[in-house]
PDB file of N, CA and C in Angstrom:
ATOM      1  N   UNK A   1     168.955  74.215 157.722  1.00  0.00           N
ATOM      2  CA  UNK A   1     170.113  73.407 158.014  1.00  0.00           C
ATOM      3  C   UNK A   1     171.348  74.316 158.049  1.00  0.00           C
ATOM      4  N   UNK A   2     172.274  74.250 158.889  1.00  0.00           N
ATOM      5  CA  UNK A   2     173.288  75.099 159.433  1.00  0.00           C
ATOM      6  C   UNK A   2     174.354  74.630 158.499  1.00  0.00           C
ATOM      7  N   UNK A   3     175.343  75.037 157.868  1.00  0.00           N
ATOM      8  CA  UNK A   3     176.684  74.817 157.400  1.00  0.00           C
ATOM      9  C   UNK A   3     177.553  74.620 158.378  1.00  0.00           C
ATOM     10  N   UNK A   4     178.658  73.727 158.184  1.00  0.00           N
ATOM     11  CA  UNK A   4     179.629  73.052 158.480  1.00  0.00           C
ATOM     12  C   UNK A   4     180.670  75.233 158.794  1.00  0.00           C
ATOM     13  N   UNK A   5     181.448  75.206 160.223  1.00  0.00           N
ATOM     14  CA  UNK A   5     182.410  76.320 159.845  1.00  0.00           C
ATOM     15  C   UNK A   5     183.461  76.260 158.663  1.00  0.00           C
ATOM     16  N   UNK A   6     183.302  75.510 158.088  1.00  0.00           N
ATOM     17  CA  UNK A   6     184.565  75.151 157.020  1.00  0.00           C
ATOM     18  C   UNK A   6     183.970  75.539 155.853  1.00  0.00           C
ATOM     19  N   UNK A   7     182.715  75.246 155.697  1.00  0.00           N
ATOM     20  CA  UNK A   7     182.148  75.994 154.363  1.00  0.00           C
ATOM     21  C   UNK A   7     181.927  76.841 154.565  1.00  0.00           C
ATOM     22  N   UNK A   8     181.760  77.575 155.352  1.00  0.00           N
ATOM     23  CA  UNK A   8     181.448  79.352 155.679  1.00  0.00           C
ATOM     24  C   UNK A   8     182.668  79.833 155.674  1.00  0.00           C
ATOM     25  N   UNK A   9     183.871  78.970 155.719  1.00  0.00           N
ATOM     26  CA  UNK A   9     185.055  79.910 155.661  1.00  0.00           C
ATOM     27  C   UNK A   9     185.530  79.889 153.938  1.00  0.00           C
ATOM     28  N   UNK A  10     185.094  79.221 153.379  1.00  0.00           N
ATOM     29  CA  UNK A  10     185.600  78.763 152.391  1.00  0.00           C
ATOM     30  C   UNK A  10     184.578  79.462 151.295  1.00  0.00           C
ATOM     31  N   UNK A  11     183.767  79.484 151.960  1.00  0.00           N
ATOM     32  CA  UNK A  11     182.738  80.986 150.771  1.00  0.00           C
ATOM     33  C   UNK A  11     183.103  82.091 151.765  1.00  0.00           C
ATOM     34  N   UNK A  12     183.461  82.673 152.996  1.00  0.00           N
ATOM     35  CA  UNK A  12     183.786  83.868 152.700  1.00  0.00           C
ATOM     36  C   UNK A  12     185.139  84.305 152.144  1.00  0.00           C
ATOM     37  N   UNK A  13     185.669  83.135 151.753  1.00  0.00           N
ATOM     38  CA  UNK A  13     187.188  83.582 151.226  1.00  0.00           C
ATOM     39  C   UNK A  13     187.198  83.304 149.723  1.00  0.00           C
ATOM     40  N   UNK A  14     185.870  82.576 149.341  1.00  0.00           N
ATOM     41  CA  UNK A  14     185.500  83.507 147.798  1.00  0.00           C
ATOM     42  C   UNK A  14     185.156  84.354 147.315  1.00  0.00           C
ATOM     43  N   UNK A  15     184.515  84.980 148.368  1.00  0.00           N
ATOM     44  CA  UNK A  15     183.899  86.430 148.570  1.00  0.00           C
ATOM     45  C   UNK A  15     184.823  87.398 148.708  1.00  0.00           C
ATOM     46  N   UNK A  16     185.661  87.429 149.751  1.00  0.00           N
ATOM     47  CA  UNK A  16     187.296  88.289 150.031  1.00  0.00           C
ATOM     48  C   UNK A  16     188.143  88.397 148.633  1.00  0.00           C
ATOM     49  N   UNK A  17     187.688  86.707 148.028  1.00  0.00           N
ATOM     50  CA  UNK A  17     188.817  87.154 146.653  1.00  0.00           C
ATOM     51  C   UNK A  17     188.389  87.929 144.883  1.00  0.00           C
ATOM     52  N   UNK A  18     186.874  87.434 145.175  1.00  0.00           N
ATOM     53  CA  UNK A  18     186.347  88.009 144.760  1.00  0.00           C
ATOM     54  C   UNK A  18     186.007  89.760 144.457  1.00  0.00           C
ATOM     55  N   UNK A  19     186.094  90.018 146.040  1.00  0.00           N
ATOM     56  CA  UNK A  19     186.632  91.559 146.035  1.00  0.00           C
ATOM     57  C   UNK A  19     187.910  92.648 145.853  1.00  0.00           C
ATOM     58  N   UNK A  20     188.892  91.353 146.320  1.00  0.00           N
ATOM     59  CA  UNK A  20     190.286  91.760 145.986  1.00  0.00           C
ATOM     60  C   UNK A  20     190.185  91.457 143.895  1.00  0.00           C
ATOM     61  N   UNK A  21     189.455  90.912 143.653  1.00  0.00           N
ATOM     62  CA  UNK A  21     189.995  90.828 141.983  1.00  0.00           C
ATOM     63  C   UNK A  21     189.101  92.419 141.524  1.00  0.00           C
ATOM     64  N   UNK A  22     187.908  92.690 142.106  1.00  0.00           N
ATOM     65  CA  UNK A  22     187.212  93.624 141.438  1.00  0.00           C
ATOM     66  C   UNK A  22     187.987  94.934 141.730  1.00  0.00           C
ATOM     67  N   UNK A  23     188.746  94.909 142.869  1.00  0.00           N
ATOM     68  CA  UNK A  23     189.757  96.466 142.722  1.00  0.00           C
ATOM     69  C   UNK A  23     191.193  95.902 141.911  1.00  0.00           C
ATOM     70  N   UNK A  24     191.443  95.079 141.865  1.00  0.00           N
ATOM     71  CA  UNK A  24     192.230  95.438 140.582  1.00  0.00           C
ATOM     72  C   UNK A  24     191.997  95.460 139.492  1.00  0.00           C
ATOM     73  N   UNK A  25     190.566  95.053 139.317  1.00  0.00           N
ATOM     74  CA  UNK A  25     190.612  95.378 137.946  1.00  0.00           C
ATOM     75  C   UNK A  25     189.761  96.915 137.812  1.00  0.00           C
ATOM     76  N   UNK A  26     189.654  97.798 139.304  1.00  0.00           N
ATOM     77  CA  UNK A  26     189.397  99.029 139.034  1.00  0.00           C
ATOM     78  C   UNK A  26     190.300  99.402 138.975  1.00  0.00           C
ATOM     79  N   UNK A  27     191.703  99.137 139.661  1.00  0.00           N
ATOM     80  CA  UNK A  27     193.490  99.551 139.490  1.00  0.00           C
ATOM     81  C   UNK A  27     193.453  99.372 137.775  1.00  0.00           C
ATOM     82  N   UNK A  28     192.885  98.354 136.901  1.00  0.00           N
ATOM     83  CA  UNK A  28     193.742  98.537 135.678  1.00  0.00           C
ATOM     84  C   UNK A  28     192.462  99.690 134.965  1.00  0.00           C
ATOM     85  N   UNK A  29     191.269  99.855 135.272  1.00  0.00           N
ATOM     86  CA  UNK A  29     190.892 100.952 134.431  1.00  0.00           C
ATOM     87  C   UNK A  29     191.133 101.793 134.752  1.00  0.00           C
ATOM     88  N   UNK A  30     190.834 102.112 135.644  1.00  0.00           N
ATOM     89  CA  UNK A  30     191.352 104.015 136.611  1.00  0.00           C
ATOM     90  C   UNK A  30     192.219 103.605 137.184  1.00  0.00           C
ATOM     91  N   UNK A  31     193.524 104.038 136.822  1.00  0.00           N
ATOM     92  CA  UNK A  31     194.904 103.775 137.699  1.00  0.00           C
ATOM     93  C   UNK A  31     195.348 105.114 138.266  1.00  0.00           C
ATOM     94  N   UNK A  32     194.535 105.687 139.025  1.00  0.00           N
ATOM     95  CA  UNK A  32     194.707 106.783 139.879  1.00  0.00           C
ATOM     96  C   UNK A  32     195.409 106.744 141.281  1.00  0.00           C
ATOM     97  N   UNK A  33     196.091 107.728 141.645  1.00  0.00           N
ATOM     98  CA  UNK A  33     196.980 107.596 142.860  1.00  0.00           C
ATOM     99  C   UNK A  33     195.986 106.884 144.247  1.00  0.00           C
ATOM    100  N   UNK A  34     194.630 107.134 143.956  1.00  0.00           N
ATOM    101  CA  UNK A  34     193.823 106.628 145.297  1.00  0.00           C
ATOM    102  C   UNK A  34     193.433 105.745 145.018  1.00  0.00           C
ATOM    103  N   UNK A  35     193.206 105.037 143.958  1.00  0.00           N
ATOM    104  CA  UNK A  35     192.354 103.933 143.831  1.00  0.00           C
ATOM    105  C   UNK A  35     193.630 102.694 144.183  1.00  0.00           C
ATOM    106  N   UNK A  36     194.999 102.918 143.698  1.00  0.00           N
ATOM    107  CA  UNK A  36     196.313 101.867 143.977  1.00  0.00           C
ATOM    108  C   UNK A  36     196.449 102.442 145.316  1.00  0.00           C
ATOM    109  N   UNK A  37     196.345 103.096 145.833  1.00  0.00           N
ATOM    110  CA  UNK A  37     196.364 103.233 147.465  1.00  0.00           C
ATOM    111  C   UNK A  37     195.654 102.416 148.096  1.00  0.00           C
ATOM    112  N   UNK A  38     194.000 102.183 147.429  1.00  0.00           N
ATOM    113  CA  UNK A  38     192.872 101.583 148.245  1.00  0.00           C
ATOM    114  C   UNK A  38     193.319  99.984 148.313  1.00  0.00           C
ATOM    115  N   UNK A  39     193.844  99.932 146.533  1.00  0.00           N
ATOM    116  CA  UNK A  39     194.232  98.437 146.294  1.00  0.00           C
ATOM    117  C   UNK A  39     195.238  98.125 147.023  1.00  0.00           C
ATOM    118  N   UNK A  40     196.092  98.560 147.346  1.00  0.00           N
ATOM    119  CA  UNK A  40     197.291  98.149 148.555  1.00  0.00           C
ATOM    120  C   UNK A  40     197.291  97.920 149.332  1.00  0.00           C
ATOM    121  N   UNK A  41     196.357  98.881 150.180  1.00  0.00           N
ATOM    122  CA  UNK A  41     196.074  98.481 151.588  1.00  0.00           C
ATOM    123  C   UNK A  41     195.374  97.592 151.711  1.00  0.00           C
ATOM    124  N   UNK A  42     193.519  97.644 151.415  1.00  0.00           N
ATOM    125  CA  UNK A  42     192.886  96.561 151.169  1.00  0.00           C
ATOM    126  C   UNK A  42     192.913  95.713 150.652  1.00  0.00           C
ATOM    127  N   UNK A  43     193.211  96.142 149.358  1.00  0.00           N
ATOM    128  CA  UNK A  43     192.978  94.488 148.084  1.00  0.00           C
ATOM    129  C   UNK A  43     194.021  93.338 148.932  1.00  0.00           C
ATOM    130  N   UNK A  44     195.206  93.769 149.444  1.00  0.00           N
ATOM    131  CA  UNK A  44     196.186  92.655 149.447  1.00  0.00           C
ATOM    132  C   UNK A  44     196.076  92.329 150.623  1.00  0.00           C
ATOM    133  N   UNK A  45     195.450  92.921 151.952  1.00  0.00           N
ATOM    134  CA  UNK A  45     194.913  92.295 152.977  1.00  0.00           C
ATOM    135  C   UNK A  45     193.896  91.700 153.153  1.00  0.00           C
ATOM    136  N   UNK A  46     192.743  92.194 151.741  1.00  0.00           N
ATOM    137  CA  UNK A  46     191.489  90.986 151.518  1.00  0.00           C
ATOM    138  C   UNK A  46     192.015  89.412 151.508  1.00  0.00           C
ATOM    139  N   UNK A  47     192.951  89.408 150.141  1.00  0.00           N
ATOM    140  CA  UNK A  47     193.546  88.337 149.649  1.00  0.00           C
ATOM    141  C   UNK A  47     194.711  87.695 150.809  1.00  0.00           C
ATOM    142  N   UNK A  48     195.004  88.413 151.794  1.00  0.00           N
ATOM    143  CA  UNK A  48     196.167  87.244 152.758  1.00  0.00           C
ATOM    144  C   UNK A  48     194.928  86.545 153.625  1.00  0.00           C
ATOM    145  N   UNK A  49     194.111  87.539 153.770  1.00  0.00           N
ATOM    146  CA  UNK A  49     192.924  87.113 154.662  1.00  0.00           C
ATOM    147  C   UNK A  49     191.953  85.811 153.698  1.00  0.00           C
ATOM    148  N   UNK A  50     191.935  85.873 152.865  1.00  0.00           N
ATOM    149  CA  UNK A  50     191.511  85.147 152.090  1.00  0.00           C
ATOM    150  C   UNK A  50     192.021  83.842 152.221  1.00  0.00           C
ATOM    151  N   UNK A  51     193.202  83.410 151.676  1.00  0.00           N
ATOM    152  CA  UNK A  51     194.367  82.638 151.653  1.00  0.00           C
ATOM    153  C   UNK A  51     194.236  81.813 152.878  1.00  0.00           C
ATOM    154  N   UNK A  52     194.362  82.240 154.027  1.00  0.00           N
ATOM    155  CA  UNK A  52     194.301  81.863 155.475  1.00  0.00           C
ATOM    156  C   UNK A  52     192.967  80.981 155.780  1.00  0.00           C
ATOM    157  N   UNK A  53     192.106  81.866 154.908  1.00  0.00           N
ATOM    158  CA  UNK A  53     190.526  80.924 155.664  1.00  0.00           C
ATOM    159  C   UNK A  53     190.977  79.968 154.476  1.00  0.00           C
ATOM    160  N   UNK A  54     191.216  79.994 153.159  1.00  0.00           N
ATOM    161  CA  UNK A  54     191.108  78.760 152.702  1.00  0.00           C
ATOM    162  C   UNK A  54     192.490  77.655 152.627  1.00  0.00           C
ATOM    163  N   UNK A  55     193.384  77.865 153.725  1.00  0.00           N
ATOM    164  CA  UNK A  55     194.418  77.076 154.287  1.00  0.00           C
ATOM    165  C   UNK A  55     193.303  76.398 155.532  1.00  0.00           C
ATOM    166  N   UNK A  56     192.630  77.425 155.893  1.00  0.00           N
ATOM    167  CA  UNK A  56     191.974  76.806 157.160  1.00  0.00           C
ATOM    168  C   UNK A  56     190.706  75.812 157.163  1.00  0.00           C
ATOM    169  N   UNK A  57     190.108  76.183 155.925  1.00  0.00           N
ATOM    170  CA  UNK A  57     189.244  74.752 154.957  1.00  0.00           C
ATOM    171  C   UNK A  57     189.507  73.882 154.576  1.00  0.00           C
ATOM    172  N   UNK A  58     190.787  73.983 154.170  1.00  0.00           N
ATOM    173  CA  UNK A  58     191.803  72.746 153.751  1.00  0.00           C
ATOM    174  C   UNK A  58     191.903  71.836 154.779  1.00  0.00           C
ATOM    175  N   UNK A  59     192.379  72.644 155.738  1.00  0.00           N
ATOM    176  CA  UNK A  59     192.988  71.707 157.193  1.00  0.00           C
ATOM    177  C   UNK A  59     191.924  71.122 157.938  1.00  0.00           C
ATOM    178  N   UNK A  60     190.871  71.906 157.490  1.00  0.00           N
ATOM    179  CA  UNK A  60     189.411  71.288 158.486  1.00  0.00           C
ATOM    180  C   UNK A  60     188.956  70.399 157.827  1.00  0.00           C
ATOM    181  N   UNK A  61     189.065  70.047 156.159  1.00  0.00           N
ATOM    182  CA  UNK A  61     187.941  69.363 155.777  1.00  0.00           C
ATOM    183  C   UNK A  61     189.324  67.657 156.151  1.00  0.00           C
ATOM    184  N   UNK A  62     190.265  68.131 155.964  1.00  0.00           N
ATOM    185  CA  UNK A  62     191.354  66.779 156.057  1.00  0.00           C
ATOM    186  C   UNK A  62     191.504  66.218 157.099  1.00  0.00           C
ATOM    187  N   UNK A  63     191.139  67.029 158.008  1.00  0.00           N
ATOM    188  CA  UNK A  63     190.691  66.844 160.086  1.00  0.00           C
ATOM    189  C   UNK A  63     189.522  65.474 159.778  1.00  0.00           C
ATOM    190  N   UNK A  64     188.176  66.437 159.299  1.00  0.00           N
ATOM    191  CA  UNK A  64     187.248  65.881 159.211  1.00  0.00           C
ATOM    192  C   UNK A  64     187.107  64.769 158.235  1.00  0.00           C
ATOM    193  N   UNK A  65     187.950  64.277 157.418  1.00  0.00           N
ATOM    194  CA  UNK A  65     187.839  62.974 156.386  1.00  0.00           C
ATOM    195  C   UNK A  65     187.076  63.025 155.693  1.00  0.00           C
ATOM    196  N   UNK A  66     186.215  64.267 155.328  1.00  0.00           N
ATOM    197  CA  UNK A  66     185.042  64.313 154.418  1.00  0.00           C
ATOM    198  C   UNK A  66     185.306  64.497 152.685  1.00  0.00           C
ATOM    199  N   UNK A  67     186.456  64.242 152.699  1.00  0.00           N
ATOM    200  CA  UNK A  67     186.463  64.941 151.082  1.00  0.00           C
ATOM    201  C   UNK A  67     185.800  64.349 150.001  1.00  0.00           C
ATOM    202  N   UNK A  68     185.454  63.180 149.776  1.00  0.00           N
ATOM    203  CA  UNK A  68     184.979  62.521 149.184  1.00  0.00           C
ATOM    204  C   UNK A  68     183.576  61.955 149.722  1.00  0.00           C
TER     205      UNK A  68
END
């Protein structure tokens, strides 16, 4: 059985945030000049990217009337 695109966006943007939390919390053990480089660039473009699919789950599941 196939998933709905709204739940596939909405687990990969637990997944995205999920990864954005695991480099910062490599930023708070090794706080090395490359690892807050990696977290800057990536971590915080995981997490806008993140944000977006689950604005975009929001808006789909309220389209679709399914919430309940």
């Amino acid at each position: 059985m196939s998933m709905p695109p709204r739940v596939r966006a909405l687990k990969i943007a637990i997944v995205l945030t999920a990864v954005f939390n695991l480099l910062g919390l490599l930023v708070l053990l090794r706080g090395t000049p490359r690892v807050f480089t990696l977290f800057m660039f990536v971590g915080e473009t995981l997490f806008v990217v993140a944000v977006i699919l689950l604005i975009a789950a929001v808006l789909a599941d309220l389209r679709a009337k399914e919430l309940f």
